[in-house]
Protein backbone atom coordinates (compact mmCIF):
# COMPACT_ATOMS: atom_id res chain seq x y z
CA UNK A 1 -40.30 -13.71 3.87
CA UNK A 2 -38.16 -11.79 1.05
CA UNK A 3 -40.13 -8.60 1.26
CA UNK A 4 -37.68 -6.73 2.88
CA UNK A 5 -34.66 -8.57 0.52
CA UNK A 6 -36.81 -7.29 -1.98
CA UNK A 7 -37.32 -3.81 -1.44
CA UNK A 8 -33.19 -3.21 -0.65
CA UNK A 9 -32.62 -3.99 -4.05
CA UNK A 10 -35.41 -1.57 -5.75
CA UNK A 11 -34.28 1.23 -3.04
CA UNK A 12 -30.22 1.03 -4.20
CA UNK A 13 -29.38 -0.17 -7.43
CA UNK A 14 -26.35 -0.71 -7.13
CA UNK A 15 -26.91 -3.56 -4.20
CA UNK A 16 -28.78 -4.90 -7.51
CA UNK A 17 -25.81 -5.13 -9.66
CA UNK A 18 -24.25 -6.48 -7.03
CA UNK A 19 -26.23 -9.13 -6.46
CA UNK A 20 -26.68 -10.08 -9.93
CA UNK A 21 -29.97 -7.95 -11.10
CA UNK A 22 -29.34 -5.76 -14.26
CA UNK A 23 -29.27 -6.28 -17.97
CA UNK A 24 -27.66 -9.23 -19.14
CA UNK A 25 -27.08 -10.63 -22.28
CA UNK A 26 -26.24 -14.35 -22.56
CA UNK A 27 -22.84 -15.10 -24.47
CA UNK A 28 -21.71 -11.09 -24.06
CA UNK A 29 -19.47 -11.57 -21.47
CA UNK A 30 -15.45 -11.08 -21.32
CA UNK A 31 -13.37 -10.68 -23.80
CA UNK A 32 -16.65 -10.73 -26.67
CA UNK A 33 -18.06 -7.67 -24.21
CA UNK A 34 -15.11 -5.36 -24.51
CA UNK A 35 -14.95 -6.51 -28.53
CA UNK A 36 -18.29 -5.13 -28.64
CA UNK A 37 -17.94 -1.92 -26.34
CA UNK A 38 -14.76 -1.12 -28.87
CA UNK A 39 -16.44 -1.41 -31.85
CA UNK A 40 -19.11 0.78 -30.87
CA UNK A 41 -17.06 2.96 -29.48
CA UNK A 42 -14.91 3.12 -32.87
CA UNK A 43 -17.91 3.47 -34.88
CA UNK A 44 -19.41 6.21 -32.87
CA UNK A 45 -16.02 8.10 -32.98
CA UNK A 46 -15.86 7.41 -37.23
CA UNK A 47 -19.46 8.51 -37.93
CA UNK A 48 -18.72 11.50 -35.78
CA UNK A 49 -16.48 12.31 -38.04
CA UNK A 50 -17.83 11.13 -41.63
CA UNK A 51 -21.47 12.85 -41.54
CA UNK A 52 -19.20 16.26 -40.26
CA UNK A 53 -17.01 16.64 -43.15
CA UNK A 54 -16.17 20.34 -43.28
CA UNK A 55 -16.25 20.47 -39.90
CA UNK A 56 -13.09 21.55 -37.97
CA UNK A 57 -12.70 20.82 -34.52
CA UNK A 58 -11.11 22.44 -32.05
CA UNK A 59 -7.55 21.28 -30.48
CA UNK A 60 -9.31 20.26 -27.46
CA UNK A 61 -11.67 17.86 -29.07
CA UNK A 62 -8.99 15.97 -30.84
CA UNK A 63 -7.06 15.56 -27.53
CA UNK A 64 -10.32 13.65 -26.22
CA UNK A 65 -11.04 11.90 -29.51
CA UNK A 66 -7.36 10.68 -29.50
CA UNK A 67 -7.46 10.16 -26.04
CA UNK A 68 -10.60 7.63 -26.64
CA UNK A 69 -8.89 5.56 -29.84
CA UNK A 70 -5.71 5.19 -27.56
CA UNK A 71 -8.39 3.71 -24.85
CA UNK A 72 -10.65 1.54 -27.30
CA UNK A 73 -7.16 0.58 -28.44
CA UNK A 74 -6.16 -0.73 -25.27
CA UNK A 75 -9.12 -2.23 -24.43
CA UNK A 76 -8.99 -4.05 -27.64
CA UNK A 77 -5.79 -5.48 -26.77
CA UNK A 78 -6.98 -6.70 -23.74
CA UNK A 79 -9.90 -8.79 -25.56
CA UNK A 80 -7.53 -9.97 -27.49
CA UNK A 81 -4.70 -11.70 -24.74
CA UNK A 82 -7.59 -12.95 -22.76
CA UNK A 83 -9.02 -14.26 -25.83
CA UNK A 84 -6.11 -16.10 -27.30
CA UNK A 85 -4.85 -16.90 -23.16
CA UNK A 86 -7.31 -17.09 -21.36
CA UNK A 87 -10.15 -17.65 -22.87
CA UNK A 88 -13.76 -16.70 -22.25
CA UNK A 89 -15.26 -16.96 -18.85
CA UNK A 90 -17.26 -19.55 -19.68
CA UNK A 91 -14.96 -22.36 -20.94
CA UNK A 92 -12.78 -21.68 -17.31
CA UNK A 93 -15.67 -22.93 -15.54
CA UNK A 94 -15.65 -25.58 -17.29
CA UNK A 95 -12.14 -26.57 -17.66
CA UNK A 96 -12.09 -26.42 -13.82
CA UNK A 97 -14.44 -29.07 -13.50
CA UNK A 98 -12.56 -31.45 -16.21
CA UNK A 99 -9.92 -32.14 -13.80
CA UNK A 100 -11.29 -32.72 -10.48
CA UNK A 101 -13.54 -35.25 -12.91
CA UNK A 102 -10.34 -36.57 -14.58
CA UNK A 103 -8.48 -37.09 -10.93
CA UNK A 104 -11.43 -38.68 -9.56
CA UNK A 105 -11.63 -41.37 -12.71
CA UNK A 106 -7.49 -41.73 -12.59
CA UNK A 107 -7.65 -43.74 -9.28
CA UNK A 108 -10.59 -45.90 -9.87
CA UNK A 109 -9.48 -47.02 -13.17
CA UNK A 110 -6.28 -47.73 -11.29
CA UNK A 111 -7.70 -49.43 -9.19
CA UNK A 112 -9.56 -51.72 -11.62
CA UNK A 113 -6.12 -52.56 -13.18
CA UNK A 114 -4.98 -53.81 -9.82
């Protein structure tokens, strides 16, 4: 039956990704993904630098390396709104649900009152 399901998503990976096959990791999603992505990318960037000391780069490589902090920076501030406004991707599933619940109770317990 899905044999040939099956084999589309070993022959192009990227069908896989689409369709949900890849590496996951439960909780890393959203805003606590791109935390992580910047601190690694910060900390790569800062050991880089620290086990280098004498080492002086060349104009070109602090072009990229600033080009990179101004990215991670952005990125970071982009955790951060959806964070504190939006929240993670998980609770808006669920605060979708509260209300259709919530309507749905409104009118019966109205009706009770009645």
């Amino acid at each position: 039956g899905g044999g040939r399901g099956t084999k589309g998503l070993y022959v192009r990976p990227s069908k896989a990704l689409e369709v949900g096959g890849g590496f996951y990791v439960p909780g890393l999603e959203g805003y606590r993904l791109r935390l992580v992505i910047v601190g690694l990318i910060l900390t790569l960037l800062s050991l880089n630098r620290l086990l280098l000391p004498g080492f002086k780069p060349l104009p070109n490589q602090v072009v990229s390396e600033t080009i990179t902090v101004l990215t991670a920076m952005f990125v970071l501030l982009q955790a951060v709104f959806d964070a504190t406004f939006k929240g993670n991707t998980g609770d808006a599933a669920t605060t979708d649900a509260t209300p259709a619940a919530g309507a749905e109770a409104g009118p019966s317990e109205a009706d009770d009152a009645l």
